[in-house]
C-alpha atoms as a PDB file:
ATOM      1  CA  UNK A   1     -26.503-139.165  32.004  1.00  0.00           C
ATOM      2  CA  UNK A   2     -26.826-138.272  28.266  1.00  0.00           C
ATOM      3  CA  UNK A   3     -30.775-138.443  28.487  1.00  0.00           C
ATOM      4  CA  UNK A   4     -30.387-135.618  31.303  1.00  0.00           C
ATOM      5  CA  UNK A   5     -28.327-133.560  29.252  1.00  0.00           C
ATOM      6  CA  UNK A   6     -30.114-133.767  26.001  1.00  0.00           C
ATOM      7  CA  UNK A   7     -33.348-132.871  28.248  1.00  0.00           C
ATOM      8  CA  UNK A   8     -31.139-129.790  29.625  1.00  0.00           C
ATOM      9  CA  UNK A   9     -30.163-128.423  26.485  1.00  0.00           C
ATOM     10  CA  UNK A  10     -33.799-128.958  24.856  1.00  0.00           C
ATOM     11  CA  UNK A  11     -35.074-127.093  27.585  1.00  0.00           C
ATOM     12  CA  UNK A  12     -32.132-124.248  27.390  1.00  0.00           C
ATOM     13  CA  UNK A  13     -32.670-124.175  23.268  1.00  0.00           C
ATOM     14  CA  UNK A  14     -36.889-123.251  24.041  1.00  0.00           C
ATOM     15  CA  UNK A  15     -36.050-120.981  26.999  1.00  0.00           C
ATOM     16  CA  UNK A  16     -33.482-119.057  24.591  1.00  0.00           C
ATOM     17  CA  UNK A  17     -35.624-119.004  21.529  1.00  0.00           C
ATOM     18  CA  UNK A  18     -39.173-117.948  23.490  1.00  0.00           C
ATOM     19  CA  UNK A  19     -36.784-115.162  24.721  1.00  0.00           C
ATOM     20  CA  UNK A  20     -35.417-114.371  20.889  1.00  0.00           C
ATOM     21  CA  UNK A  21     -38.892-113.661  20.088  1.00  0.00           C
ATOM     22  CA  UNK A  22     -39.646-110.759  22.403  1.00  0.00           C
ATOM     23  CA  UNK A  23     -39.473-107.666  21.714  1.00  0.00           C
ATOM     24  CA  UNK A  24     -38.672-105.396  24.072  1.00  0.00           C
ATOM     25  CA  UNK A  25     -40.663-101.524  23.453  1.00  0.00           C
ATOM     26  CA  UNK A  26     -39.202 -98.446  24.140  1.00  0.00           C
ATOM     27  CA  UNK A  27     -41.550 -96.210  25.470  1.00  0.00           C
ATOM     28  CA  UNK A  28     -40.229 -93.276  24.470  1.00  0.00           C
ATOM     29  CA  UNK A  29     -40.222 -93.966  20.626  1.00  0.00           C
ATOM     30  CA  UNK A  30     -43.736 -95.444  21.570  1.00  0.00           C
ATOM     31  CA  UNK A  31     -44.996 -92.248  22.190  1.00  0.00           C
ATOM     32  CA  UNK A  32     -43.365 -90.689  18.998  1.00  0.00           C
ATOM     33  CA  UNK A  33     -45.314 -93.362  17.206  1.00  0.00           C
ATOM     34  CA  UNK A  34     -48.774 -93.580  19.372  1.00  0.00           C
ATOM     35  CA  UNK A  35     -49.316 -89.721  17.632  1.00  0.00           C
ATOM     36  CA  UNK A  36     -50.656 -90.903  14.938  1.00  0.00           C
ATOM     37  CA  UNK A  37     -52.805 -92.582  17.290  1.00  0.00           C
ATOM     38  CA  UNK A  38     -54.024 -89.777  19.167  1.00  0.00           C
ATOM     39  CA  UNK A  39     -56.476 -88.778  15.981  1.00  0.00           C
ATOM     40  CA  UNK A  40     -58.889 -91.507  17.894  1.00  0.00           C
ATOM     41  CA  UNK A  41     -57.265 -92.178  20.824  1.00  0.00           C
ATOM     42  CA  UNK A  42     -56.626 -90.439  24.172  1.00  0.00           C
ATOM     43  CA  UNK A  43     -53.554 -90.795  25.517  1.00  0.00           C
ATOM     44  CA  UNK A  44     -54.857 -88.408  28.910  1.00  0.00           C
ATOM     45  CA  UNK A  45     -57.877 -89.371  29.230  1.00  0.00           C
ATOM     46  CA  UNK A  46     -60.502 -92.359  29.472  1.00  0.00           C
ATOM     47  CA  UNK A  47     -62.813 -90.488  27.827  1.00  0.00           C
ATOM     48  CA  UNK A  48     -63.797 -91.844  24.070  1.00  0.00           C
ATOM     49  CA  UNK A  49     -62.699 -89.337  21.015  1.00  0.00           C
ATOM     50  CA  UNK A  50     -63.209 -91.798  18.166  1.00  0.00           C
ATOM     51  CA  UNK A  51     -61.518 -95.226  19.577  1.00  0.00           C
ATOM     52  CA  UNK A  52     -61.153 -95.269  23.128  1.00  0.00           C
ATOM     53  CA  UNK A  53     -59.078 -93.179  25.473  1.00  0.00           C
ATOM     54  CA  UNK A  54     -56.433 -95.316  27.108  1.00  0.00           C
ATOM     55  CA  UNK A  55     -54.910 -93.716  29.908  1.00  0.00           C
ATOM     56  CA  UNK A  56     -54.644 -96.735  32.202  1.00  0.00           C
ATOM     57  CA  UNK A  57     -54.919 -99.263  29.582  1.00  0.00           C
ATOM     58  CA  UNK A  58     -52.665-101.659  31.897  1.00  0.00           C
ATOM     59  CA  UNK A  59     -54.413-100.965  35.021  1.00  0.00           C
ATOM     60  CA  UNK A  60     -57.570-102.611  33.151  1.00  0.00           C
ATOM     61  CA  UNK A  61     -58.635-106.426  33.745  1.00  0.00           C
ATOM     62  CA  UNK A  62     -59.854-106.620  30.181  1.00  0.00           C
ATOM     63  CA  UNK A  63     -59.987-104.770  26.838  1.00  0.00           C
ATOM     64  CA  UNK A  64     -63.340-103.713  25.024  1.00  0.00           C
ATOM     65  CA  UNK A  65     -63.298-107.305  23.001  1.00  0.00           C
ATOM     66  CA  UNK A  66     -63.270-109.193  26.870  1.00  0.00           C
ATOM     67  CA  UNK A  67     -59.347-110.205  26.338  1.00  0.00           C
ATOM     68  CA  UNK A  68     -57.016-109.942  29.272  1.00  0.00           C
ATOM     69  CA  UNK A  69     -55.315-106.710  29.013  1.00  0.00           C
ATOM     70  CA  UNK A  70     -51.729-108.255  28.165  1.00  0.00           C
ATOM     71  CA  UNK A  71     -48.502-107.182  25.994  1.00  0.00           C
ATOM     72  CA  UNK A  72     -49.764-109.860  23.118  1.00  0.00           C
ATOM     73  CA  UNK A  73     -53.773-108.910  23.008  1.00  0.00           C
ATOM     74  CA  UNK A  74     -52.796-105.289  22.941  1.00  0.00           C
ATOM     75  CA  UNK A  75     -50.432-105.896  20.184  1.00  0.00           C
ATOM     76  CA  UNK A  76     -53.130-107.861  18.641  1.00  0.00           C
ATOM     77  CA  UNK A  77     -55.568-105.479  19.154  1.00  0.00           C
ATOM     78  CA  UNK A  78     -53.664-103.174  17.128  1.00  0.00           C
ATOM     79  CA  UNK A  79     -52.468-105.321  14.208  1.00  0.00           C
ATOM     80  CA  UNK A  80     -55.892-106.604  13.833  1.00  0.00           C
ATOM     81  CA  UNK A  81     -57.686-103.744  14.442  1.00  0.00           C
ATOM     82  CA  UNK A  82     -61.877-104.059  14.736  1.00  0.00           C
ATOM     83  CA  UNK A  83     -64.946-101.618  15.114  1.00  0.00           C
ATOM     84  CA  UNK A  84     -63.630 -98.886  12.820  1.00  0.00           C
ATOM     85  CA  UNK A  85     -59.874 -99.280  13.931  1.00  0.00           C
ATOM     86  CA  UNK A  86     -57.754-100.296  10.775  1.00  0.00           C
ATOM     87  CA  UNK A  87     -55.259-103.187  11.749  1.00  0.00           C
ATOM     88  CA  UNK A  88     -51.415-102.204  11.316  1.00  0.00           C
ATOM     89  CA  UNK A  89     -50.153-105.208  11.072  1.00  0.00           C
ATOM     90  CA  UNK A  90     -48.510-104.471   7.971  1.00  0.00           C
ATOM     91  CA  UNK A  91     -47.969-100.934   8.812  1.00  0.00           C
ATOM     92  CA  UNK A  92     -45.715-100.795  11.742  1.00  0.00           C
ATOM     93  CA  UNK A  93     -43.097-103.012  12.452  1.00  0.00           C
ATOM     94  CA  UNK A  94     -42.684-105.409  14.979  1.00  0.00           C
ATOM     95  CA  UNK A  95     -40.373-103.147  16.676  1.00  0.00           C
ATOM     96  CA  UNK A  96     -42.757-100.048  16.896  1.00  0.00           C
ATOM     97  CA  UNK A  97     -45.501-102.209  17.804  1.00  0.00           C
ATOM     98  CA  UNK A  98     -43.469-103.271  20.866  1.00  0.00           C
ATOM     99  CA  UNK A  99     -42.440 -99.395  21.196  1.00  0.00           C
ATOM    100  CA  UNK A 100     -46.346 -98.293  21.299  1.00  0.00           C
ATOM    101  CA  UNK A 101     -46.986-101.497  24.254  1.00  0.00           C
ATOM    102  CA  UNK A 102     -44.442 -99.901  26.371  1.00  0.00           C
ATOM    103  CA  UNK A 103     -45.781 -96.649  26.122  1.00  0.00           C
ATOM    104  CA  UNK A 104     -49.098 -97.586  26.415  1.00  0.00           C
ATOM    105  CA  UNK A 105     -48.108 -99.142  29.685  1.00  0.00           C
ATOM    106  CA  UNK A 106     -47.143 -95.479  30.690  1.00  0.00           C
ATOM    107  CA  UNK A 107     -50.344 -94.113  30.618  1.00  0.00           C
END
């Protein structure tokens, strides 16, 4: 009986700290932030400006790179950055990065 409930609350500790970890975006404040995005980026459009345009972004089996289009390659995608695209990992927080997913999933 103890093993079972040591096993339980292992199992309840990594279920609550996997969810502690997640951010969840606001889409709204997304957008605020994505317009400093939309110097390279469409937001409208799938047409290319500099980067490119990402209306349906979500709707998309796979980014550019080949990646699953998913909350953590996007986010990746934009810390990292690649083919011109600076990385902001350093530049946004964790929170906006989350905002710009959600909005992103708009589109």
């Amino acid at each position: 009986m103890y093993r079972i409930r040591v096993i339980v609350f292992a199992m309840t500790l990594a279920a609550g700290s996997t969810a502690a970890f997640a951010q969840k975006g606001n889409a709204e404040k997304g957008k605020e932030v994505f317009d400093q995005c939309s110097v390279c980026h469409n937001a409208d459009s799938t047409e290319k400006k500099i980067g490119p345009g990402l209306k349906g972004l979500f709707k998309h089996d796979k980014l550019v790179n080949g990646k699953p289009v998913n909350d953590a390659n996007v986010k990746a995608k934009i810390e990292e950055g690649g083919n011109g695209m600076p990385g902001y990992k350093d530049i946004l927080s964790d929170q906006e990065k989350a905002d710009v997913v959600a909005y992103l999933k708009t589109l």
